[in-house]
PDB file of N, CA and C in Angstrom:
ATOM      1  N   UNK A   1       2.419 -82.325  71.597  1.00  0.00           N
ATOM      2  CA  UNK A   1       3.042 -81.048  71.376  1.00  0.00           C
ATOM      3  C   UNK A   1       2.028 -79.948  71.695  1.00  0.00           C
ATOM      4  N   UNK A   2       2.350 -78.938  72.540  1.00  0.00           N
ATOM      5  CA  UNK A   2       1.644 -78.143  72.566  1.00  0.00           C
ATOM      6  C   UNK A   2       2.072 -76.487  71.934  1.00  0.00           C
ATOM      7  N   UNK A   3       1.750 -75.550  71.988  1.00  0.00           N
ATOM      8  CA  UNK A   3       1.950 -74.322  70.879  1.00  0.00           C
ATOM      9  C   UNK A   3       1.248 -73.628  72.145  1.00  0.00           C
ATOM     10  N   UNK A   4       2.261 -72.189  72.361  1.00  0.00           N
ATOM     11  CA  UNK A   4       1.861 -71.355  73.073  1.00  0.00           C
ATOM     12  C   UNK A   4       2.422 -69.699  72.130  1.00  0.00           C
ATOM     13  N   UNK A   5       0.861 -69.075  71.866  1.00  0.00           N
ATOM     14  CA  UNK A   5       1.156 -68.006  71.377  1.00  0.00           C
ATOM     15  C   UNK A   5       0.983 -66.574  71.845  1.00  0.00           C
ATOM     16  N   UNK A   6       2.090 -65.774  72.270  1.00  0.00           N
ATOM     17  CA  UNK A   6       2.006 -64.317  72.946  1.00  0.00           C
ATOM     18  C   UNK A   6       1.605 -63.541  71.968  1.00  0.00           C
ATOM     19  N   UNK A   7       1.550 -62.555  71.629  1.00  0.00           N
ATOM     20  CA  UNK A   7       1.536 -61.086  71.240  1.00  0.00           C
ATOM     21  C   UNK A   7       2.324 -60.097  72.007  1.00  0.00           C
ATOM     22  N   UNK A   8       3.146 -59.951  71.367  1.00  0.00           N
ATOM     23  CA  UNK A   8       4.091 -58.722  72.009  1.00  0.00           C
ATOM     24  C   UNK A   8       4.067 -56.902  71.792  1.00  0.00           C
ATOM     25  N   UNK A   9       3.762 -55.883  72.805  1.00  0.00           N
ATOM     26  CA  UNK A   9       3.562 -54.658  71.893  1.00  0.00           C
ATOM     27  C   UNK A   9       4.650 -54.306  72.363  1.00  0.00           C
ATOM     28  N   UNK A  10       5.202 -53.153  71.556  1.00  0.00           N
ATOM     29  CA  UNK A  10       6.525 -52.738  72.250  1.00  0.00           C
ATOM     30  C   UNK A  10       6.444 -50.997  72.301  1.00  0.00           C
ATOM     31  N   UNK A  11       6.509 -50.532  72.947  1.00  0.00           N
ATOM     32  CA  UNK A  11       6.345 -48.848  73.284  1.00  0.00           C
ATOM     33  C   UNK A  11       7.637 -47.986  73.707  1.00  0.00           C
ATOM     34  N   UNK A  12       7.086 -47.286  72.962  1.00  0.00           N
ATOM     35  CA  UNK A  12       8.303 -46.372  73.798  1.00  0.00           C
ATOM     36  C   UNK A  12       7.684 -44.987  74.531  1.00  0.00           C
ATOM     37  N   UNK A  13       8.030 -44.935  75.631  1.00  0.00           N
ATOM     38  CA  UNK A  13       7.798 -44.288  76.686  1.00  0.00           C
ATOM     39  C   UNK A  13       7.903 -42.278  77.043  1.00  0.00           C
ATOM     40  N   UNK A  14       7.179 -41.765  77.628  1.00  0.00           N
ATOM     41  CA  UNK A  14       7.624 -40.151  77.492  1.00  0.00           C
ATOM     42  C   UNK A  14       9.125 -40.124  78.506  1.00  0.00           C
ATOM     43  N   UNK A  15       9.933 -41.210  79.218  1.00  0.00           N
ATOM     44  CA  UNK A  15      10.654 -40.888  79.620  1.00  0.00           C
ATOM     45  C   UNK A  15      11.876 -41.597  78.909  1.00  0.00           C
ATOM     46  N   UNK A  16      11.708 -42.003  77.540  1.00  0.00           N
ATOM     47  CA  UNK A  16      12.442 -42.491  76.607  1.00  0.00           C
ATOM     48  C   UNK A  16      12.804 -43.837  76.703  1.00  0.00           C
ATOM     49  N   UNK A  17      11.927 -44.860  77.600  1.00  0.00           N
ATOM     50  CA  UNK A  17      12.060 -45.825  78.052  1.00  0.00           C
ATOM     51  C   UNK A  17      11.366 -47.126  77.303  1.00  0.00           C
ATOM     52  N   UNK A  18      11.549 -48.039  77.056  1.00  0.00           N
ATOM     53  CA  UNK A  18      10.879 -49.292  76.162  1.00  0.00           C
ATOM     54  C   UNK A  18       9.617 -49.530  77.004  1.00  0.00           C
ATOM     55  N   UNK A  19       8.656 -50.087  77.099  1.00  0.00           N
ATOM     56  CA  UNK A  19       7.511 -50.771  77.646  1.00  0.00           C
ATOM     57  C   UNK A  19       6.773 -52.161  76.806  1.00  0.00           C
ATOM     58  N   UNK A  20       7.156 -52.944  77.118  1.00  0.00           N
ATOM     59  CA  UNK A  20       6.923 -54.152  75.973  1.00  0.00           C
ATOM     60  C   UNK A  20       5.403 -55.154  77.598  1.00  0.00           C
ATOM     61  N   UNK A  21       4.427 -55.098  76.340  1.00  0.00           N
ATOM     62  CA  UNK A  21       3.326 -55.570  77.396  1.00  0.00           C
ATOM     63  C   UNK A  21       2.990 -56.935  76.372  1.00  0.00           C
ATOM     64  N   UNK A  22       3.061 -58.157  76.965  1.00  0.00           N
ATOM     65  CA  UNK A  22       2.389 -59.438  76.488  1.00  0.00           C
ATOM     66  C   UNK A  22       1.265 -60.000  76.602  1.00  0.00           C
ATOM     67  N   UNK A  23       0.593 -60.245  75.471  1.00  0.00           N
ATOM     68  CA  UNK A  23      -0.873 -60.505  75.362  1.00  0.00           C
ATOM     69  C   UNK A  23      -0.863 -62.067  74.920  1.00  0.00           C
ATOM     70  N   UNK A  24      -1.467 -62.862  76.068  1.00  0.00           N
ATOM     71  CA  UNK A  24      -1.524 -64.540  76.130  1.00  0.00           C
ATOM     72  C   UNK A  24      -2.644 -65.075  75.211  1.00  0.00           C
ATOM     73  N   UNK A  25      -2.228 -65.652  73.995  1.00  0.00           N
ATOM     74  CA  UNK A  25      -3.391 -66.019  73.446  1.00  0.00           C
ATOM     75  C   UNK A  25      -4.546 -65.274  72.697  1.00  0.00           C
ATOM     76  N   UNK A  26      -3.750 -64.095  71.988  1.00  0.00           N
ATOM     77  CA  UNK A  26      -4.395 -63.848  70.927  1.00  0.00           C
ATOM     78  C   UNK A  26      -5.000 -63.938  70.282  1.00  0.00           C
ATOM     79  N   UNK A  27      -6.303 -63.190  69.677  1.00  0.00           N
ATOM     80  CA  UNK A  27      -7.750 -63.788  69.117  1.00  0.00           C
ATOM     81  C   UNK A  27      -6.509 -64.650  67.620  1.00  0.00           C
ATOM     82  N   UNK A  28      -6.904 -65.370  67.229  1.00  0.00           N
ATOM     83  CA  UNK A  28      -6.639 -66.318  65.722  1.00  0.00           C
ATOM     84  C   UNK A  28      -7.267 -65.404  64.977  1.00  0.00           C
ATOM     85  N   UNK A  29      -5.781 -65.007  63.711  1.00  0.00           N
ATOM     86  CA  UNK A  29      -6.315 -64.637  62.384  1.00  0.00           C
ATOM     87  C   UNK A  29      -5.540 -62.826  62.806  1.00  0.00           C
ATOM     88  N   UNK A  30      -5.605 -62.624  64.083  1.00  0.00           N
ATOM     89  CA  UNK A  30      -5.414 -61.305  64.212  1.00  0.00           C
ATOM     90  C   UNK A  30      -4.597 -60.717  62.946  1.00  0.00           C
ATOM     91  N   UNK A  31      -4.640 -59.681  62.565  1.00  0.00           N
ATOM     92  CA  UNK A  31      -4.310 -58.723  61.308  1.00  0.00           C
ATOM     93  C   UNK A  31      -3.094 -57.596  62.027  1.00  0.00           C
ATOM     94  N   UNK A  32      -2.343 -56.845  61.079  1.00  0.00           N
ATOM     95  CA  UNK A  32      -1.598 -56.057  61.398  1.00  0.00           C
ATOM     96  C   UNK A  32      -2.209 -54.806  61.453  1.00  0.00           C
ATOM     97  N   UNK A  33      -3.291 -54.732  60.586  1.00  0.00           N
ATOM     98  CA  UNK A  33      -4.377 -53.083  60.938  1.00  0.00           C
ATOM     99  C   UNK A  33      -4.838 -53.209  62.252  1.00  0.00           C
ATOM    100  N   UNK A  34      -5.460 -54.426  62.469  1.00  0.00           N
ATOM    101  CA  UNK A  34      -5.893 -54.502  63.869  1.00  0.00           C
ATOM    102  C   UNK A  34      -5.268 -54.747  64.927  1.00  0.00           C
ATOM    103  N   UNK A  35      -3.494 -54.384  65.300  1.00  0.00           N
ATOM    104  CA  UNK A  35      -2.735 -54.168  65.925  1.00  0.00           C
ATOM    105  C   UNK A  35      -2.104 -53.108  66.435  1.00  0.00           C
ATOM    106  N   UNK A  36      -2.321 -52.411  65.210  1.00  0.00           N
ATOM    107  CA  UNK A  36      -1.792 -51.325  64.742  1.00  0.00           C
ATOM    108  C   UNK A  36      -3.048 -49.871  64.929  1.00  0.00           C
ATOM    109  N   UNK A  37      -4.409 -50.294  65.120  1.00  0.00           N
ATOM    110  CA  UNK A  37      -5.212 -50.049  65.364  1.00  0.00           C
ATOM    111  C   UNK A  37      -5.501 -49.901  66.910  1.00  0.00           C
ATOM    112  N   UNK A  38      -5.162 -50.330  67.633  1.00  0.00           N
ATOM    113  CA  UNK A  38      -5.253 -51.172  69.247  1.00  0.00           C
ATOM    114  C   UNK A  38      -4.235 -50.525  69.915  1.00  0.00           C
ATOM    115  N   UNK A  39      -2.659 -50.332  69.688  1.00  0.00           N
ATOM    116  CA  UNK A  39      -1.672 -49.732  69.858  1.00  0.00           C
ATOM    117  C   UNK A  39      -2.068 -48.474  69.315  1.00  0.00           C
ATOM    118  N   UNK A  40      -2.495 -47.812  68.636  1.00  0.00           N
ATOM    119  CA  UNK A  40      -2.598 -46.380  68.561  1.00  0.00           C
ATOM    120  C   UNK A  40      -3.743 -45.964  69.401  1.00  0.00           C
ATOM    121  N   UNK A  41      -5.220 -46.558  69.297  1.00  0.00           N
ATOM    122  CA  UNK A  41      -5.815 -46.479  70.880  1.00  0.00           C
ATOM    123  C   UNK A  41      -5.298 -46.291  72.610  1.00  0.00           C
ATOM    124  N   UNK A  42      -4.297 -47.342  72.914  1.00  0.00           N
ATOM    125  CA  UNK A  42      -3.893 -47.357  73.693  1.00  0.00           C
ATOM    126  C   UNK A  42      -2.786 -46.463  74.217  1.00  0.00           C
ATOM    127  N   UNK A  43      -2.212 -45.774  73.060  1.00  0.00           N
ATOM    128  CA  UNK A  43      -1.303 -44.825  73.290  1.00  0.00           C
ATOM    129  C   UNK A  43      -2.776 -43.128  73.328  1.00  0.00           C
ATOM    130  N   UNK A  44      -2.816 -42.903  72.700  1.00  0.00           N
ATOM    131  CA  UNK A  44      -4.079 -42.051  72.438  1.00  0.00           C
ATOM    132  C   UNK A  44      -5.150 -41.676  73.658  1.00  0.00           C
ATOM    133  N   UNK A  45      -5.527 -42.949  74.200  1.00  0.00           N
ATOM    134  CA  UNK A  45      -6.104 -42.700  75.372  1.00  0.00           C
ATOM    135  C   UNK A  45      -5.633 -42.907  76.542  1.00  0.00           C
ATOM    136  N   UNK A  46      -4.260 -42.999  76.712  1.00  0.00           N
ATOM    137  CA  UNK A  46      -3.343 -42.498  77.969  1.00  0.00           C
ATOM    138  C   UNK A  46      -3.912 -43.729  78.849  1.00  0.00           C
ATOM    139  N   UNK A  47      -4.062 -45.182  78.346  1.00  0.00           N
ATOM    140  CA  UNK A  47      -4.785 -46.244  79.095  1.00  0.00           C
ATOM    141  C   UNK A  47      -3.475 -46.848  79.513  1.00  0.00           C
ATOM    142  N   UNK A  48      -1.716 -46.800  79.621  1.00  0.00           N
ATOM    143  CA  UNK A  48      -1.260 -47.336  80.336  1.00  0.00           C
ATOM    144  C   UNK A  48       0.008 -46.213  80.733  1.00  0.00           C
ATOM    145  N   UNK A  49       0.622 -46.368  81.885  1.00  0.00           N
ATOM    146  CA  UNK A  49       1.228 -45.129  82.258  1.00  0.00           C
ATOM    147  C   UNK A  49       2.500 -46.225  82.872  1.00  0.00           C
ATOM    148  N   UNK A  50       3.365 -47.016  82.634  1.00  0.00           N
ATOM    149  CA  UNK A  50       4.089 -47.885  83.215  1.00  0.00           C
ATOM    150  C   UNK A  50       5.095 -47.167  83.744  1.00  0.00           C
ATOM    151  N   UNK A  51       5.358 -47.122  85.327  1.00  0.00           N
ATOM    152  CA  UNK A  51       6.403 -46.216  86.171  1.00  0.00           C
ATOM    153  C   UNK A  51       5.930 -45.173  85.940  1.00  0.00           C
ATOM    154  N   UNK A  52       4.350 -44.884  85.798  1.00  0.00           N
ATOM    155  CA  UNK A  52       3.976 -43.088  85.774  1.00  0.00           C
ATOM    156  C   UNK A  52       4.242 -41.919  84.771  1.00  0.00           C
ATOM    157  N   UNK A  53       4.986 -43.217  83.345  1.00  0.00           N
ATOM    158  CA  UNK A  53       5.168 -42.195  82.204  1.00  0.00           C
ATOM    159  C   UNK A  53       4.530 -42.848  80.983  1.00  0.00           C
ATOM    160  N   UNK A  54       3.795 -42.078  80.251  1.00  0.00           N
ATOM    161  CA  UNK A  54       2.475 -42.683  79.453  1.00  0.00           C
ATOM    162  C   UNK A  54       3.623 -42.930  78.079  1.00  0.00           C
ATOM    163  N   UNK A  55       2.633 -43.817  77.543  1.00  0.00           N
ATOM    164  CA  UNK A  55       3.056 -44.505  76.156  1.00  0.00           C
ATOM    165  C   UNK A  55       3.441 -43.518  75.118  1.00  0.00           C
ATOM    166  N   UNK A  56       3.818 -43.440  74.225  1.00  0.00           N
ATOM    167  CA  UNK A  56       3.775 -41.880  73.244  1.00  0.00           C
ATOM    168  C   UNK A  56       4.092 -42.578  71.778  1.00  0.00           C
ATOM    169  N   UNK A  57       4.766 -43.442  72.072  1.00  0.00           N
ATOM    170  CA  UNK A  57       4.638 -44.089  70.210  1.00  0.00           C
ATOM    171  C   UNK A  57       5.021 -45.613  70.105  1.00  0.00           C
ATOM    172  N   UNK A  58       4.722 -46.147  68.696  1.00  0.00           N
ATOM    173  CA  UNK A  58       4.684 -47.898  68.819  1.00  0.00           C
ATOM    174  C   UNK A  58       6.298 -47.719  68.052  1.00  0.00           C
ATOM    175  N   UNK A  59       6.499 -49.407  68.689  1.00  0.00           N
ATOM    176  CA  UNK A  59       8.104 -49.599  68.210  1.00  0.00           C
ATOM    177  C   UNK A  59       7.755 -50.643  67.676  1.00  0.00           C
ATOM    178  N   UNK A  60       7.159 -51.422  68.014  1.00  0.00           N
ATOM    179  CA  UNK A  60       7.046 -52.828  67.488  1.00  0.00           C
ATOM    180  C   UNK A  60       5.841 -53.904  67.600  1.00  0.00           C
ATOM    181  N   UNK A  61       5.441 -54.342  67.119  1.00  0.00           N
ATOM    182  CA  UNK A  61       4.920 -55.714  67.310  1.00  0.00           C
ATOM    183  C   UNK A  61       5.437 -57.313  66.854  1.00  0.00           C
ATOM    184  N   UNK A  62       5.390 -58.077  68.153  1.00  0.00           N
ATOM    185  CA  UNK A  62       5.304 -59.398  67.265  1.00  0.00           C
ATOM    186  C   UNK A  62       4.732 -60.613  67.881  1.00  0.00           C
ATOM    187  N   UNK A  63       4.339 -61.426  67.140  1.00  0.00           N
ATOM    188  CA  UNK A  63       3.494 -63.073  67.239  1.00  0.00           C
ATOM    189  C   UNK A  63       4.444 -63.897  67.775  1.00  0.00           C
ATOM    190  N   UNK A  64       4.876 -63.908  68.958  1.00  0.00           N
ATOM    191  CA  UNK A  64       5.534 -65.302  69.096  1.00  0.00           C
ATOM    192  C   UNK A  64       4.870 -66.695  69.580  1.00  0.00           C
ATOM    193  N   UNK A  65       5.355 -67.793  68.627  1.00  0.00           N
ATOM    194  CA  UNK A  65       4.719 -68.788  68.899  1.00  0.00           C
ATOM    195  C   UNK A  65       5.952 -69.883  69.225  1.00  0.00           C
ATOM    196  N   UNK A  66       5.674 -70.737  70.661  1.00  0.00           N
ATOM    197  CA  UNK A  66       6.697 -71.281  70.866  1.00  0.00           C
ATOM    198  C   UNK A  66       5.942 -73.296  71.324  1.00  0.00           C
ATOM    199  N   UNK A  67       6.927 -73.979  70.585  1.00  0.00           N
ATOM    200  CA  UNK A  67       5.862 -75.255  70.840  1.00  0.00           C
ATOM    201  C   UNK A  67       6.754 -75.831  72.045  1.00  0.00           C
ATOM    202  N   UNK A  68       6.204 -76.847  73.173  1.00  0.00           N
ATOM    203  CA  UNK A  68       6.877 -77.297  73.569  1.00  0.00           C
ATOM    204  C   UNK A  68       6.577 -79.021  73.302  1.00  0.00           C
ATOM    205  N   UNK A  69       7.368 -79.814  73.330  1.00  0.00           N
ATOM    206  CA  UNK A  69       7.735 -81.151  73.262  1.00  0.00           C
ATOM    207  C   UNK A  69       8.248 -81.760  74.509  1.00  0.00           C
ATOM    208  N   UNK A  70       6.968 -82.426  75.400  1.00  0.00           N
ATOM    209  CA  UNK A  70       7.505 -83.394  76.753  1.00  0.00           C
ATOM    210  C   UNK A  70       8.071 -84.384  76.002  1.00  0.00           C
ATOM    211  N   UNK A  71       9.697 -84.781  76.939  1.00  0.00           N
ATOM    212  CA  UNK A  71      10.389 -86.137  76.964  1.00  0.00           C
ATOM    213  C   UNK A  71       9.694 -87.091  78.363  1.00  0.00           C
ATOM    214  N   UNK A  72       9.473 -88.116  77.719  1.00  0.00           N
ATOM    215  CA  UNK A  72       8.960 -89.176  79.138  1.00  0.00           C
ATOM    216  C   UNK A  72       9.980 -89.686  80.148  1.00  0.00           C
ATOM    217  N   UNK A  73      10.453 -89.399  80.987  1.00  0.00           N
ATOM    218  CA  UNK A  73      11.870 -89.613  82.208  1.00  0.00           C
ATOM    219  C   UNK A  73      11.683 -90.764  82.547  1.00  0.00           C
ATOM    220  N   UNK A  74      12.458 -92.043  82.205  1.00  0.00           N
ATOM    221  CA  UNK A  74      12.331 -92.987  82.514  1.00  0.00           C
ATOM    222  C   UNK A  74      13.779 -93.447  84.137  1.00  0.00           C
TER     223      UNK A  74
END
């Protein structure tokens, strides 16, 4: 079995638009201050501009963890 875990941020945009960016493999243990911390940086210092309209506030975060289970094909 293997376990694959994203990080999801979710933004909303100056042209009123969603921007959801996925982060592969997330440090372990990560905290919600230190998400929440990272997303207000990133909005703050105008570090992503997706379609040329910058970030302006957080909508969301979340941990998804998804396992997968190989069947052997006989």
């Amino acid at each position: 079995m293997a376990a694959n875990t994203v990080l999801q941020l979710s933004f909303k945009r100056a042209d009123l638009k969603v921007t959801t960016m996925s982060i592969t493999d997330p440090k372990v243990g990560i905290t919600v201050a230190e998400v929440n911390t990272a997303m207000a940086a990133m909005i703050a210092k105008n570090v992503f501009a997706p379609a040329g309209s910058p970030l302006e506030a957080k909508i969301r975060a979340e941990l998804v963890i998804t396992d997968k289970t190989p069947f052997a094909m006989s």
